[in-house]
Protein backbone atom coordinates (compact mmCIF):
# COMPACT_ATOMS: atom_id res chain seq x y z
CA UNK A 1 29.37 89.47 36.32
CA UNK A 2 27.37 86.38 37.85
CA UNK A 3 29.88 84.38 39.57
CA UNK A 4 29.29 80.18 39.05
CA UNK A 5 29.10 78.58 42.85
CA UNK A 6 32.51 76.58 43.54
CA UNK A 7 30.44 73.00 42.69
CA UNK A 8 29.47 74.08 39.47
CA UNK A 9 33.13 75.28 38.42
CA UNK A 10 34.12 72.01 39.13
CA UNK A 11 32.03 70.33 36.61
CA UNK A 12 33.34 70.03 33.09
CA UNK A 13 31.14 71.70 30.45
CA UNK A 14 29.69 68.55 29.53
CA UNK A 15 28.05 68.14 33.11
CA UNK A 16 26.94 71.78 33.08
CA UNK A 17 25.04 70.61 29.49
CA UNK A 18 23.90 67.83 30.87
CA UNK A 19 22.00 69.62 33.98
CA UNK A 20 20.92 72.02 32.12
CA UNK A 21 19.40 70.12 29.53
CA UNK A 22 17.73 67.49 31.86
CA UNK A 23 16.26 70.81 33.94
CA UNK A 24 14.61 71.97 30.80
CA UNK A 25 13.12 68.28 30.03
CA UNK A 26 11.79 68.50 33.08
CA UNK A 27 10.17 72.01 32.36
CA UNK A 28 8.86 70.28 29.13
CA UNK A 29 7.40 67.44 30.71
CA UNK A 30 6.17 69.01 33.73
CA UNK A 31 2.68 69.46 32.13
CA UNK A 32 2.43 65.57 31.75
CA UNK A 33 3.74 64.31 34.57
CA UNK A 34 1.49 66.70 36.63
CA UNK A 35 -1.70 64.86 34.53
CA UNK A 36 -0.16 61.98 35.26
CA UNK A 37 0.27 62.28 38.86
CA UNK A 38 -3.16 64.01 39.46
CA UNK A 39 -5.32 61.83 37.42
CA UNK A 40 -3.37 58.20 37.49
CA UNK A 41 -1.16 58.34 40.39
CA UNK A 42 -3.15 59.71 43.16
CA UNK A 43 -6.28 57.89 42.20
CA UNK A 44 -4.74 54.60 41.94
CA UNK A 45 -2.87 55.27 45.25
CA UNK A 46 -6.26 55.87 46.95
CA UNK A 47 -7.71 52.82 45.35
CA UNK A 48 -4.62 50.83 46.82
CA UNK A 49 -5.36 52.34 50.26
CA UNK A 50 -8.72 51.44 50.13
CA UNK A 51 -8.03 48.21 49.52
CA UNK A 52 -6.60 47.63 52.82
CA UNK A 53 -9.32 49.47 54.86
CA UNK A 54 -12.38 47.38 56.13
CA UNK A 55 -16.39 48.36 54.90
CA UNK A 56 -18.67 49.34 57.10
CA UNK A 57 -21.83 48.22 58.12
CA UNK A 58 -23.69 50.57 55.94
CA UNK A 59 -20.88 50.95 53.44
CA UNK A 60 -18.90 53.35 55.43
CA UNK A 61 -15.30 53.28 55.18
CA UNK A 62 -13.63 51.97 58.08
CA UNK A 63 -9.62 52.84 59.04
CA UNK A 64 -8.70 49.65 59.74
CA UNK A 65 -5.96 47.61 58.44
CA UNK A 66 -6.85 44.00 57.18
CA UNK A 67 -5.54 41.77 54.51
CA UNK A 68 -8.99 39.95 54.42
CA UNK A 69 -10.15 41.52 51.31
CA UNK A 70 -7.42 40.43 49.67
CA UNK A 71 -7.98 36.86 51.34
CA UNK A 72 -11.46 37.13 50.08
CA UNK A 73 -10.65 37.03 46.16
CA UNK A 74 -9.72 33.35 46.74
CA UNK A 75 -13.30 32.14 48.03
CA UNK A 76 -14.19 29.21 45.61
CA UNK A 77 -17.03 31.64 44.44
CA UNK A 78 -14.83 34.42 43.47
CA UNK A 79 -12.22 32.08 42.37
CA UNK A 80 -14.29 30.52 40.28
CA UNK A 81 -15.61 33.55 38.53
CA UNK A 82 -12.34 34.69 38.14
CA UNK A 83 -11.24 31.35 36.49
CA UNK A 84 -14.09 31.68 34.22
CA UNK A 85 -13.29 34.71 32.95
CA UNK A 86 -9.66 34.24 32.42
CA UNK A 87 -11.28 31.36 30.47
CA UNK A 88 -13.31 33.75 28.27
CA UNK A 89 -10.74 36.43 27.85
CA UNK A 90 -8.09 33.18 26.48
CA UNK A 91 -10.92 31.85 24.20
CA UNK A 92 -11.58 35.26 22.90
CA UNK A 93 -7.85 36.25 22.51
CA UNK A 94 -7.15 32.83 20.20
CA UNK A 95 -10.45 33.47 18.08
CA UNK A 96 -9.14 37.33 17.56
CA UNK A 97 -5.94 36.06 16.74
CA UNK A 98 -7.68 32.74 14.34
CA UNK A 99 -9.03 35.50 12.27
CA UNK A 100 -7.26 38.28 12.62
CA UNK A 101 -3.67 37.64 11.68
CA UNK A 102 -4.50 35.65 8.19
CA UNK A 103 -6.63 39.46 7.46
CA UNK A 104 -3.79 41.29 8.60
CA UNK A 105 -1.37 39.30 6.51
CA UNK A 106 -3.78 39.72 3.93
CA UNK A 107 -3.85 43.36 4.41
CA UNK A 108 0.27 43.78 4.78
CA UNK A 109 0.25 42.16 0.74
CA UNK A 110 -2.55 44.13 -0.88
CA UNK A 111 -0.69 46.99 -3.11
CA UNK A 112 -0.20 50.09 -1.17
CA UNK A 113 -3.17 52.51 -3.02
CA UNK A 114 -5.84 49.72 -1.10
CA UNK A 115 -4.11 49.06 2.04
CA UNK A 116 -5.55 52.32 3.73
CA UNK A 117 -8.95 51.81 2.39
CA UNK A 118 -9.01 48.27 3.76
CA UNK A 119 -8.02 49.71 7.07
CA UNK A 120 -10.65 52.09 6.88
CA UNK A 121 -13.25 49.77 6.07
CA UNK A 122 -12.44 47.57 8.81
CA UNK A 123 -12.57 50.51 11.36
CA UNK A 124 -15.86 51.85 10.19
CA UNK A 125 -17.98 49.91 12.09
CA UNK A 126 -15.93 50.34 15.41
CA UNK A 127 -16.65 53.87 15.24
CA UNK A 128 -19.70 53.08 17.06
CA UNK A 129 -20.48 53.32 20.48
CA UNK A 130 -18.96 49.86 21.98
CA UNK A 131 -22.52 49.86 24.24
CA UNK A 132 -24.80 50.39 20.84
CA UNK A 133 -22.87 47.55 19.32
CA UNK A 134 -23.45 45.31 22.11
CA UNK A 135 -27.43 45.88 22.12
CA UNK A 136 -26.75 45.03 18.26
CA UNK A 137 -26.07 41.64 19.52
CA UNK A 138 -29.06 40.73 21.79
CA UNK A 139 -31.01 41.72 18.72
CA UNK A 140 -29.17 39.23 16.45
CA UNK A 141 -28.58 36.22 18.94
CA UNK A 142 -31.81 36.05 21.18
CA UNK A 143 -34.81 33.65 20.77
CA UNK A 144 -36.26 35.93 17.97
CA UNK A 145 -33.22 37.83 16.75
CA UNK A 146 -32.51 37.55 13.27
CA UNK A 147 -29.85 34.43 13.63
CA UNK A 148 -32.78 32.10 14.98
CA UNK A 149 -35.56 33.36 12.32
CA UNK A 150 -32.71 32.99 9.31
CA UNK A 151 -32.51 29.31 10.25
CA UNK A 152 -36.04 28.58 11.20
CA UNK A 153 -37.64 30.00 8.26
CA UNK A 154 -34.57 27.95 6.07
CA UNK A 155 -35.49 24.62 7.75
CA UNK A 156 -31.98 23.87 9.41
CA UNK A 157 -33.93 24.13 12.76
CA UNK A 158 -37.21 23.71 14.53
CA UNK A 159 -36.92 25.24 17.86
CA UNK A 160 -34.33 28.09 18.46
CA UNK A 161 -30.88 28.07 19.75
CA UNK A 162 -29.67 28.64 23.10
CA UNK A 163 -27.12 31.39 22.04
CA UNK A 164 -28.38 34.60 23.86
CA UNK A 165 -27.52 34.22 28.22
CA UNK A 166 -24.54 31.80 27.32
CA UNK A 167 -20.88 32.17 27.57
CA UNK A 168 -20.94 31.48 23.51
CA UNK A 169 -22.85 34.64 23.42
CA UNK A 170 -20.02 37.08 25.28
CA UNK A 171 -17.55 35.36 23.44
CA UNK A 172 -19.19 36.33 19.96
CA UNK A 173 -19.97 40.04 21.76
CA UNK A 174 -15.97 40.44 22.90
CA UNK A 175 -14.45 39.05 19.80
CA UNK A 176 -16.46 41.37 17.80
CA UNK A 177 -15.26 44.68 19.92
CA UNK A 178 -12.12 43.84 20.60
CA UNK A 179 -11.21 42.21 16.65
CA UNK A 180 -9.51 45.51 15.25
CA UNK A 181 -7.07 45.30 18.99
CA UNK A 182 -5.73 42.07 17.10
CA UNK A 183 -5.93 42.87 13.65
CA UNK A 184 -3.98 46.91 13.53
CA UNK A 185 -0.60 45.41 15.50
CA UNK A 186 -0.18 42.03 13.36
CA UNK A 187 -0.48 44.54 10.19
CA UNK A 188 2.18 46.93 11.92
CA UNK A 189 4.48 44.23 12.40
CA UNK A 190 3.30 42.22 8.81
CA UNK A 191 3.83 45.59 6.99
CA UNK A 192 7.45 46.43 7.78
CA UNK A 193 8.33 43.04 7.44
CA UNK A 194 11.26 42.62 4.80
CA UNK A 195 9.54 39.82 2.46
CA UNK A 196 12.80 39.06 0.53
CA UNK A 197 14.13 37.38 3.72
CA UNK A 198 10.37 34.77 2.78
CA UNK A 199 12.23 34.57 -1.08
CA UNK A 200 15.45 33.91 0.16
CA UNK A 201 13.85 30.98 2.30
CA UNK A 202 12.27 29.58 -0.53
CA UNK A 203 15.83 29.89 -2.72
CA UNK A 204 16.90 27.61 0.06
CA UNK A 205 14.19 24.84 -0.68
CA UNK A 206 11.84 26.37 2.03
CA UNK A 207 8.61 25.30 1.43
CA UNK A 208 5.47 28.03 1.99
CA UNK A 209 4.44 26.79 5.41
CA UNK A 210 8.08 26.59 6.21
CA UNK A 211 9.02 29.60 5.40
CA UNK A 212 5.74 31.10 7.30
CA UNK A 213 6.85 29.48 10.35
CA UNK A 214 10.51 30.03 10.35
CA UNK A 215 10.56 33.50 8.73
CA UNK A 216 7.17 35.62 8.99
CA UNK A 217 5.46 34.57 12.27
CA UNK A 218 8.70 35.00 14.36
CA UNK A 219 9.05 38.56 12.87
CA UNK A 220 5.74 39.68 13.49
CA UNK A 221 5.72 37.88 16.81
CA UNK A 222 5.64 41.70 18.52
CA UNK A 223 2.89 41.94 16.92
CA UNK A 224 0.87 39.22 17.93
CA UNK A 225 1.97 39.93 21.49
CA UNK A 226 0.58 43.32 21.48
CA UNK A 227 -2.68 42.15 19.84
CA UNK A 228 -3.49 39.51 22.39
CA UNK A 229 -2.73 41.68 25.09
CA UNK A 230 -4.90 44.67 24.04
CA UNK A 231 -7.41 41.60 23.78
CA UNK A 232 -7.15 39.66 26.72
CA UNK A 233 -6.80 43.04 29.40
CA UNK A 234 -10.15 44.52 28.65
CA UNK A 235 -11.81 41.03 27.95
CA UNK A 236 -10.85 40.01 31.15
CA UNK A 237 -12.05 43.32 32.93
CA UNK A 238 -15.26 43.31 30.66
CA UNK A 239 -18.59 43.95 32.25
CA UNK A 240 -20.77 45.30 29.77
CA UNK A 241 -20.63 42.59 27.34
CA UNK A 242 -21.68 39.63 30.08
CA UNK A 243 -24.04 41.83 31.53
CA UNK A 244 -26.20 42.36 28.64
CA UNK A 245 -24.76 39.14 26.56
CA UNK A 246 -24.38 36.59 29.01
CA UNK A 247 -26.83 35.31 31.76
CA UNK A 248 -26.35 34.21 35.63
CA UNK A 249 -23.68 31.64 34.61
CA UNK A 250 -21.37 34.14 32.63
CA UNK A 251 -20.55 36.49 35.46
CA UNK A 252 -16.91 37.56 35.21
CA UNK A 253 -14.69 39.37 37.21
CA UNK A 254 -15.69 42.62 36.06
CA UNK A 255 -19.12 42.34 37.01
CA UNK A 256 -17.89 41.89 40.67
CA UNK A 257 -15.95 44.79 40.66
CA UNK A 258 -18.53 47.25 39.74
CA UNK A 259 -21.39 44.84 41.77
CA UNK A 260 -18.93 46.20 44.82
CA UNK A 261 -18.80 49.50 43.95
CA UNK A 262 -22.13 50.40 42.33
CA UNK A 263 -24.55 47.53 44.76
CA UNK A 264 -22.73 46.42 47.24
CA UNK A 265 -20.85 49.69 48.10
CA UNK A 266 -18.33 47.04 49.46
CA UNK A 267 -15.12 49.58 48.39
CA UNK A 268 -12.38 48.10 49.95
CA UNK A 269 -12.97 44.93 48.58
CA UNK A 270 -13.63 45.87 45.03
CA UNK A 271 -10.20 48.05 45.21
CA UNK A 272 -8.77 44.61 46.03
CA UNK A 273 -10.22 42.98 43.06
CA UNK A 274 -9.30 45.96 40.87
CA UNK A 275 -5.61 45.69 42.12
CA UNK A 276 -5.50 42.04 41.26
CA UNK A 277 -6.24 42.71 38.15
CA UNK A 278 -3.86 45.49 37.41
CA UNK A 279 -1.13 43.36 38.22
CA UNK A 280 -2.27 40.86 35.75
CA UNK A 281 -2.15 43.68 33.42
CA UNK A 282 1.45 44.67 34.64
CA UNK A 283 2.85 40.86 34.01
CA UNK A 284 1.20 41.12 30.61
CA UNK A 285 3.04 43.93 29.79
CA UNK A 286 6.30 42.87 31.12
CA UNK A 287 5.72 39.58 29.21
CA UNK A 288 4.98 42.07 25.64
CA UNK A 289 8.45 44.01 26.71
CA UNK A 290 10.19 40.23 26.75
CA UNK A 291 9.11 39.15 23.96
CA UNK A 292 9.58 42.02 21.70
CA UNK A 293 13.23 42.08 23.16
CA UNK A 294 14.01 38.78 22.49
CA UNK A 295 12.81 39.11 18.84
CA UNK A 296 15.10 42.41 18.42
C-alpha cells in the first residue's frame, strides 16, 4: 500500500481535492497555454526586445540598449500621424455606432423567426475578402467610379468630387468593414434586454425618449462598449484601407508600422510603434471590463 508523504496527510480532504483538481486543469489546458505561449507570448516578447535594440546601418539589428525609438514616436511628424489617425478611428467608431445601434435595436424587436435571417443578411457581404471589398471602393469613389458618373449624368454636378485620396474616403472604406463589429454586440446586449422594465417606465409617465435614455441605452451600454472597441482597435491599426483609399495626407499609424518593417527595415522602431499601440489596446480593454462592471 502507497503510503501519502507526511505534507499531504496533513491536508484535509478538501485540499487534497483541490490539488488534484487544479493539476488536472492544468493537464486540460496545457494544450492552450502551450499555443499561447509559443505563438503570442514569445513573439510579442521578441517584438518588445526589439524595441529596445538600435537598427543598423543596413537594417541590421544592433544589441544596444536605447530608449530613442521610443523617444522617436513623439516627433511632430509621427505625432501628427498618430493624432490623425486616432482622429479617423473616433470618427469612424461614432458613424458605426450612428448607424449601427438604431439597426441593432431594430433587429433585437423584429419577431424571433426573422431575427436570424436579418443577421444573416447583414453578414453576407462581409464574407468577402476585407482586401476585395476595399478595391470595391476605389471603383465606386474615384474620378470615374460609379458615385461621380450617377451624379454627373443626373445633373447635381459638373465636374467630379474629390472623394477618392481623402480622409472622407478611408472613413467610408473603415466604416463599411468594420459596421457588423458595432452592429452584432449592441444586438447581444439589445436582445437579452428585459423590455418590461421600458413598460414599467412608461406606467410611470416615462416618455419614449425617456425611457430610451434611462432604461435601454444604460443596459446595453456593454454593448456599445464592446462595439466601439472592436471598431476603434483595428481602425486605428488600419493600413490597407488608407493605403489604397486614402492619398499622401491620410497616412496613419499603421502605414508606419509596416513602412518600418516592410521599406524601411527600421525593426526596432516599428516594434516601438507596435507596442504603443498595444497598450492603447490594453487601456481599451480595461476601460470595456469597467464599464461592463459598473453596469452589472
Amino acid at each position: 500500500m502507497t503510503v501519502a508523504p507526511a505534507s499531504l496527510q496533513k491536508l484535509g480532504w478538501k485540499d487534497r481535492i483541490r490539488r488534484s483538481l487544479g493539476f488536472r486543469i492544468l493537464v486540460l489546458l496545457s494544450p492552450s497555454l502551450f499555443w499561447l505561449i509559443v505563438f503570442f507570448v514569445v513573439p510579442l516578447l521578441i517584438v518588445f526586445i526589439y524595441s529596445f535594440l538600435k537598427r543598423g546601418p543596413y537594417g541590421d539589428i544592433r544589441w544596444q540598449f536605447n530608449l530613442q525609438n521610443y523617444v522617436r514616436f513623439f516627433d511632430p511628424l509621427y505625432l501628427k500621424i498618430f493624432l490623425r489617425s486616432f482622429k479617423i478611428a473616433g470618427i469612424t467608431t461614432v458613424i458605426c455606432f450612428l448607424l449601427g445601434y438604431p439597426m441593432a435595436y431594430w433587429l433585437a424587436t423584429r419577431p424571433k423567426k426573422w431575427r436570424n435571417t436579418l443577421l444573416l443578411l447583414i453578414m453576407i457581404p462581409f464574407w468577402t475578402n476585407f482586401l476585395i471589398r476595399t478595391y470595391a471602393w476605389i471603383l465606386i469613389l474615384q474620378d470615374t467610379g460609379l458615385v461621380n458618373q450617377f451624379l454627373q449624368n443626373l445633373g447635381i454636378i459638373s465636374q467630379p468630387l474629390p472623394l477618392f485620396g481623402t480622409e472622407t474616403a478611408v472613413i467610408i472604406g473603415l466604416v463599411y468593414g468594420w459596421f457588423p463589429d458595432m452592429v452584432l454586440p449592441c444586438y447581444a446586449a439589445l436582445e437579452r434586454l428585459d423590455f418590461s422594465l421600458v413598460e414599467a417606465a412608461e406606467d410611470l409617465y416615462a416618455n419614449e425618449l425617456r425611457a430610451f435614455l434611462r432604461v435601454i441605452f444604460p443596459l446595453s451600454l456593454p454593448g456599445v462598449v464592446a462595439g466601439s472597441i472592436l471598431v476603434f482597435v483595428p481602425s486605428l491599426g488600419a493600413y490597407i484601407t488608407s493605403d489604397l483609399l486614402g492619398g499622401a495626407k491620410s497616412v496613419m499609424i499603421g502605414n508606419v508600422i509596416q513602412s518600418q518593417f516592410l521599406t524601411v527595415r527600421d525593426y526596432p522602431f516599428g516594434s516601438a510603434f507596435s507596442f504603443v499601440l498595444m497598450v492603447i489596446m490594453l487601456i481599451a480593454t480595461l476601460l470595456y471590463f469597467r464599464v461592463g462592471a459598473r453596469t452589472q
